[in-house]
PDB file of N, CA and C in Angstrom:
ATOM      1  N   UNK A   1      -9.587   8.085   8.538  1.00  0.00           N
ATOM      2  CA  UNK A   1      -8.219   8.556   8.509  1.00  0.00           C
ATOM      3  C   UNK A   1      -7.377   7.612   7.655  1.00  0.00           C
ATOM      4  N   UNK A   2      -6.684   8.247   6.832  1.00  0.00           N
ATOM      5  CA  UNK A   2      -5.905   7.268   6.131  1.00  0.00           C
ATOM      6  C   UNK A   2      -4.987   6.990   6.594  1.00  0.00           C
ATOM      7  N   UNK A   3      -3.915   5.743   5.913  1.00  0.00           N
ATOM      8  CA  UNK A   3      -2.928   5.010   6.640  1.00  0.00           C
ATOM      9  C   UNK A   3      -2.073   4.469   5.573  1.00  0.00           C
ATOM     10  N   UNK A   4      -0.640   4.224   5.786  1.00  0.00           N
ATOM     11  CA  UNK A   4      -0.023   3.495   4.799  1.00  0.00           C
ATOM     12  C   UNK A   4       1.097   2.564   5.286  1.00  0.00           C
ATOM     13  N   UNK A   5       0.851   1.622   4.272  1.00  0.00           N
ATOM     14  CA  UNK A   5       2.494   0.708   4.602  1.00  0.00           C
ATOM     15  C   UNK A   5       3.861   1.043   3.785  1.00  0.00           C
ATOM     16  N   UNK A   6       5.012   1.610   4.178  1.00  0.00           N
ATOM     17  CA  UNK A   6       5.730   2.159   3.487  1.00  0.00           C
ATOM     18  C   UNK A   6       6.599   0.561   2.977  1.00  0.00           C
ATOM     19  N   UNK A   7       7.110   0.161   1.860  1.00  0.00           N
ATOM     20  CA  UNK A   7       7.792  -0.533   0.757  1.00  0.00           C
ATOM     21  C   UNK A   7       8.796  -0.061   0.577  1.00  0.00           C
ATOM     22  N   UNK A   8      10.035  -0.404   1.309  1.00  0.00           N
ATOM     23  CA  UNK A   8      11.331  -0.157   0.592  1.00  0.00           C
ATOM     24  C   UNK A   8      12.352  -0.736   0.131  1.00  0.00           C
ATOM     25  N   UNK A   9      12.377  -0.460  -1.301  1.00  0.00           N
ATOM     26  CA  UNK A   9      12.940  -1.252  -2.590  1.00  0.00           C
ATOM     27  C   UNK A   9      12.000  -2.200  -3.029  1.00  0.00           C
ATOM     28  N   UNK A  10      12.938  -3.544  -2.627  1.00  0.00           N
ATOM     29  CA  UNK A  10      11.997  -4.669  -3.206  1.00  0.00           C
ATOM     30  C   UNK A  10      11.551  -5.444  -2.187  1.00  0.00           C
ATOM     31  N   UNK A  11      11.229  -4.887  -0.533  1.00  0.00           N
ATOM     32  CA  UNK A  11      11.410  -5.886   0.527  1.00  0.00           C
ATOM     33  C   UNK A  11      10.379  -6.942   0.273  1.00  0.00           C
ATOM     34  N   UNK A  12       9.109  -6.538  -0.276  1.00  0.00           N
ATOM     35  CA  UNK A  12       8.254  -7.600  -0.928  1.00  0.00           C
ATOM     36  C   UNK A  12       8.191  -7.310  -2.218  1.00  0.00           C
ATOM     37  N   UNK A  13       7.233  -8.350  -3.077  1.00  0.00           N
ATOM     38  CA  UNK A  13       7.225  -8.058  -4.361  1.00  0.00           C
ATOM     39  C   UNK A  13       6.273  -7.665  -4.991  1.00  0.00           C
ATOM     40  N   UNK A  14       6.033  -6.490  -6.443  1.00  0.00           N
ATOM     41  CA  UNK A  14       4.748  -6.381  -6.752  1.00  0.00           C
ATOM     42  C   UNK A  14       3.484  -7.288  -6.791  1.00  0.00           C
ATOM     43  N   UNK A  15       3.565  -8.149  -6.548  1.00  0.00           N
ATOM     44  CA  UNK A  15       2.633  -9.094  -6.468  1.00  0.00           C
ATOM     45  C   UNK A  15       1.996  -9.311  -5.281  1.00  0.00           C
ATOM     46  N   UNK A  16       3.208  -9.357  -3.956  1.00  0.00           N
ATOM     47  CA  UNK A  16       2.450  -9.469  -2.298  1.00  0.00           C
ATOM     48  C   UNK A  16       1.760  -8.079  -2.366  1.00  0.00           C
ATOM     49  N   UNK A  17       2.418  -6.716  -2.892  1.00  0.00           N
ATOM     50  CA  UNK A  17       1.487  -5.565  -2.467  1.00  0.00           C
ATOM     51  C   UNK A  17       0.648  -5.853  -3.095  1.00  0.00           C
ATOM     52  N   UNK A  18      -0.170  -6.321  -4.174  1.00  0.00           N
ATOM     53  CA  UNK A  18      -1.366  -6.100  -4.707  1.00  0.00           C
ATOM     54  C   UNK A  18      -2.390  -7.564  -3.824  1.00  0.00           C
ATOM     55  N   UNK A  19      -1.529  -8.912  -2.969  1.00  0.00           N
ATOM     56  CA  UNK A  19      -2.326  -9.316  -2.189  1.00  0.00           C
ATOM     57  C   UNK A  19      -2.476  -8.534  -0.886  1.00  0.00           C
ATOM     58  N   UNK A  20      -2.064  -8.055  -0.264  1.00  0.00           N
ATOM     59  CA  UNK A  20      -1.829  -7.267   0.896  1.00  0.00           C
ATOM     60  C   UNK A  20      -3.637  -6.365   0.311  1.00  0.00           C
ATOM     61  N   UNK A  21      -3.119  -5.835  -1.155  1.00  0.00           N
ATOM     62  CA  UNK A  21      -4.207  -4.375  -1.003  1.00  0.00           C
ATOM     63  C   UNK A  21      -4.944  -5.463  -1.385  1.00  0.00           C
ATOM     64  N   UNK A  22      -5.291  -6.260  -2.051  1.00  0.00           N
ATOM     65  CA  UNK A  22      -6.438  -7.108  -2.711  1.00  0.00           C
ATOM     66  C   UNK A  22      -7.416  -7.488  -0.284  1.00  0.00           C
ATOM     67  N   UNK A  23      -6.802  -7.803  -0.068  1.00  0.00           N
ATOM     68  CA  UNK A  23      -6.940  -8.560   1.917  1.00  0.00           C
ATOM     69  C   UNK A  23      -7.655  -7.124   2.264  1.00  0.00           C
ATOM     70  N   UNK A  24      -7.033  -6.129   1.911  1.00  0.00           N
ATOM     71  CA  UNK A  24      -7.433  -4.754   2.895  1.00  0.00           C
ATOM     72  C   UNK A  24      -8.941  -4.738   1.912  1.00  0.00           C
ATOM     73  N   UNK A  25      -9.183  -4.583   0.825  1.00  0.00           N
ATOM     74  CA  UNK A  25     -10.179  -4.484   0.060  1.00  0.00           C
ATOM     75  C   UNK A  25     -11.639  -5.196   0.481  1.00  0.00           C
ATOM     76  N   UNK A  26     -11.073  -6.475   0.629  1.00  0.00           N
ATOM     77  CA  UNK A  26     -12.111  -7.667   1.056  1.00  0.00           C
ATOM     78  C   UNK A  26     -12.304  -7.186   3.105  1.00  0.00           C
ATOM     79  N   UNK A  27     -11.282  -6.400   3.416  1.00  0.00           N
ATOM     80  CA  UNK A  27     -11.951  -6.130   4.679  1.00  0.00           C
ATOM     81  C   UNK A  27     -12.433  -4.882   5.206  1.00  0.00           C
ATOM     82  N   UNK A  28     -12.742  -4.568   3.370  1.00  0.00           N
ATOM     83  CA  UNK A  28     -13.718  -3.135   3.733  1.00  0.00           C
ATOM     84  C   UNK A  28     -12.964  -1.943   3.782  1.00  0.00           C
ATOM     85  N   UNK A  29     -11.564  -1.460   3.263  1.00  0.00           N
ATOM     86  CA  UNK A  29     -11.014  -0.676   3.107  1.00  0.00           C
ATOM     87  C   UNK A  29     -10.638  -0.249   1.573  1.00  0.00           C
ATOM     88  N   UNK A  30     -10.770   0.862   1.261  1.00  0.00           N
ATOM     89  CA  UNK A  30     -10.388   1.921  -0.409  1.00  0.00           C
ATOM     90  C   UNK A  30      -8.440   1.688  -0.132  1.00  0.00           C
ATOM     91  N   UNK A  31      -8.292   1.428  -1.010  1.00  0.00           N
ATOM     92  CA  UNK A  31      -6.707   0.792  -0.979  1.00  0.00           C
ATOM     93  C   UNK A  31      -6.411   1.801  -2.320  1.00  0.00           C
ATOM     94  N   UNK A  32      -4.937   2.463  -2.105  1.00  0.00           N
ATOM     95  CA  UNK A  32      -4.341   2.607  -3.699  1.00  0.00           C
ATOM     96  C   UNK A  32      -2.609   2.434  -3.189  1.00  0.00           C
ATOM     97  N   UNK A  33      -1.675   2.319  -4.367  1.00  0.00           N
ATOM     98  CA  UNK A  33      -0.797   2.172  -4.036  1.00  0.00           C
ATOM     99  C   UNK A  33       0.366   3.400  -5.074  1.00  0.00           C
ATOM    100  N   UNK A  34       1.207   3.606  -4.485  1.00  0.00           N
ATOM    101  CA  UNK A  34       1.435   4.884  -4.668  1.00  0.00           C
ATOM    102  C   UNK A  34       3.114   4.812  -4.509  1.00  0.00           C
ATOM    103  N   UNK A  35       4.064   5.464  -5.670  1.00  0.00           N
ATOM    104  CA  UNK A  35       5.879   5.467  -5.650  1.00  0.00           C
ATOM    105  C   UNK A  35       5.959   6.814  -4.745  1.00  0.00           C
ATOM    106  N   UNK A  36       6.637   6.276  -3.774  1.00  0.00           N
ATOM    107  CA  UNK A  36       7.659   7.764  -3.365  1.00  0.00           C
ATOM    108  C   UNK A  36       9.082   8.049  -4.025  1.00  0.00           C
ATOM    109  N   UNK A  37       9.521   8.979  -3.542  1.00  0.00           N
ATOM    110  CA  UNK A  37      10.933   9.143  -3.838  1.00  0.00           C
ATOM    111  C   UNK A  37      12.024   8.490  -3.262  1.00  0.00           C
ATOM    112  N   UNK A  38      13.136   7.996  -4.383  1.00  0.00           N
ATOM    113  CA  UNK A  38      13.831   6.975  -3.860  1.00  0.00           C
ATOM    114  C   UNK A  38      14.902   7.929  -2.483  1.00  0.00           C
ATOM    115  N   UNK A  39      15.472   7.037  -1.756  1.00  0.00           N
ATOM    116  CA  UNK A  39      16.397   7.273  -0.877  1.00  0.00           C
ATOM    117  C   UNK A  39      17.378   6.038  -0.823  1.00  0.00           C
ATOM    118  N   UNK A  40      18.744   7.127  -0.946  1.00  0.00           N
ATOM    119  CA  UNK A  40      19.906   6.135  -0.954  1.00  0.00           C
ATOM    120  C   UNK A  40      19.603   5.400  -2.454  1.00  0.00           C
ATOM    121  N   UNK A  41      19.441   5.647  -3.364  1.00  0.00           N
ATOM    122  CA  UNK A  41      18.760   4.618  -4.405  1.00  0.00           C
ATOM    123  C   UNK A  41      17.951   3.838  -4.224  1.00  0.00           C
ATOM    124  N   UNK A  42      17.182   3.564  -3.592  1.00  0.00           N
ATOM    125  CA  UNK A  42      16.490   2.293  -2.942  1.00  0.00           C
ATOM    126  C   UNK A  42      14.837   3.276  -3.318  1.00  0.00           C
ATOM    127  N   UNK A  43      14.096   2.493  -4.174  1.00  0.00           N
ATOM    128  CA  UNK A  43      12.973   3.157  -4.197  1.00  0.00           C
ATOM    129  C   UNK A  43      11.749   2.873  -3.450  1.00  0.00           C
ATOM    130  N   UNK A  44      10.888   3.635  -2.925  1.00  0.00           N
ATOM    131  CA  UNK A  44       9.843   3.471  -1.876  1.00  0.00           C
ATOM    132  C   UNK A  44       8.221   3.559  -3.069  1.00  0.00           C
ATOM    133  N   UNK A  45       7.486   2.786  -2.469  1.00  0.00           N
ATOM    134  CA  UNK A  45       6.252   2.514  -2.305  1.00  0.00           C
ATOM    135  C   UNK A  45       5.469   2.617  -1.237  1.00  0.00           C
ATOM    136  N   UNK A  46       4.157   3.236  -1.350  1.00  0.00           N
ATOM    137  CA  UNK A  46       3.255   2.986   0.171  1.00  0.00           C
ATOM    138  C   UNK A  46       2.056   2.645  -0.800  1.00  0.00           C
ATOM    139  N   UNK A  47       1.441   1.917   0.168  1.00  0.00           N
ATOM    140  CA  UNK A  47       0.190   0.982   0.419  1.00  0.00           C
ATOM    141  C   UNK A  47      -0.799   1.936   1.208  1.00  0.00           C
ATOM    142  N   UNK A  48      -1.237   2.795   0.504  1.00  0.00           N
ATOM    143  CA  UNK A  48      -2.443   3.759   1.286  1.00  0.00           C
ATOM    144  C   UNK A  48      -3.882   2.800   1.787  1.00  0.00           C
ATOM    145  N   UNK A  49      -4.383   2.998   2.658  1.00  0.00           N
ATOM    146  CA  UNK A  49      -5.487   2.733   3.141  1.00  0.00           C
ATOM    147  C   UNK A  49      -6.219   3.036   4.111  1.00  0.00           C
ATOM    148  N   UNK A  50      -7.486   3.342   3.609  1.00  0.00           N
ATOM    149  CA  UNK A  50      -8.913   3.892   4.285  1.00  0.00           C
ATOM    150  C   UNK A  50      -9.672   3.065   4.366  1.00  0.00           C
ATOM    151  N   UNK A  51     -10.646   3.263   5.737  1.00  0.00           N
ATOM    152  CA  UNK A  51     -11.643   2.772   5.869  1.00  0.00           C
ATOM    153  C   UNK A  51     -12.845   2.781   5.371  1.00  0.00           C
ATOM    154  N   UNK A  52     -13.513   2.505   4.601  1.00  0.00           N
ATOM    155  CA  UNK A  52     -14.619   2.283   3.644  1.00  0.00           C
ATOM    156  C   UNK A  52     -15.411   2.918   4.329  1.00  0.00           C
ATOM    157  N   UNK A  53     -16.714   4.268   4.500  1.00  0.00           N
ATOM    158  CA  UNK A  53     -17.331   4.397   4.848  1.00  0.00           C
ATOM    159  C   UNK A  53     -18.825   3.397   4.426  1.00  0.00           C
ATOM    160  N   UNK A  54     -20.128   3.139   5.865  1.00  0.00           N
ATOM    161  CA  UNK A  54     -20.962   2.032   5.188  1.00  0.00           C
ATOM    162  C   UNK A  54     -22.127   2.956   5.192  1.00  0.00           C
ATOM    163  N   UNK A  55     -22.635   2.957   4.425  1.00  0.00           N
ATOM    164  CA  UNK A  55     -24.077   4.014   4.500  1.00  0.00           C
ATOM    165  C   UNK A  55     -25.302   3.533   5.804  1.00  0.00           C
TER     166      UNK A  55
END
């Protein structure tokens, strides 16, 4: 089941989301990161993530 962390504006910076997804990666989860539509001007990001299936 997928999952996301929603990002709004700049509360962190492009750089923590790509350690955040780089952490989910190394613990076995398919990570992408993805713009929503802004609200109030303030623009949103989510941090999608799945659990890696293991054969």
């Amino acid at each position: 089941m997928q999952q996301r962390i929603e990002v709004i504006a700049s509360a962190i910076t492009k750089e923590e989301q790509l350690e955040i997804a780089r952490l989910l990666i190394k613990a076995g989860y398919t990570v992408s990161i993805t713009a929503g539509k802004a609200v109030n001007g303030k623009g949103k990001r989510y941090i999608n993530y799945e659990r890696t299936e293991e054969s």
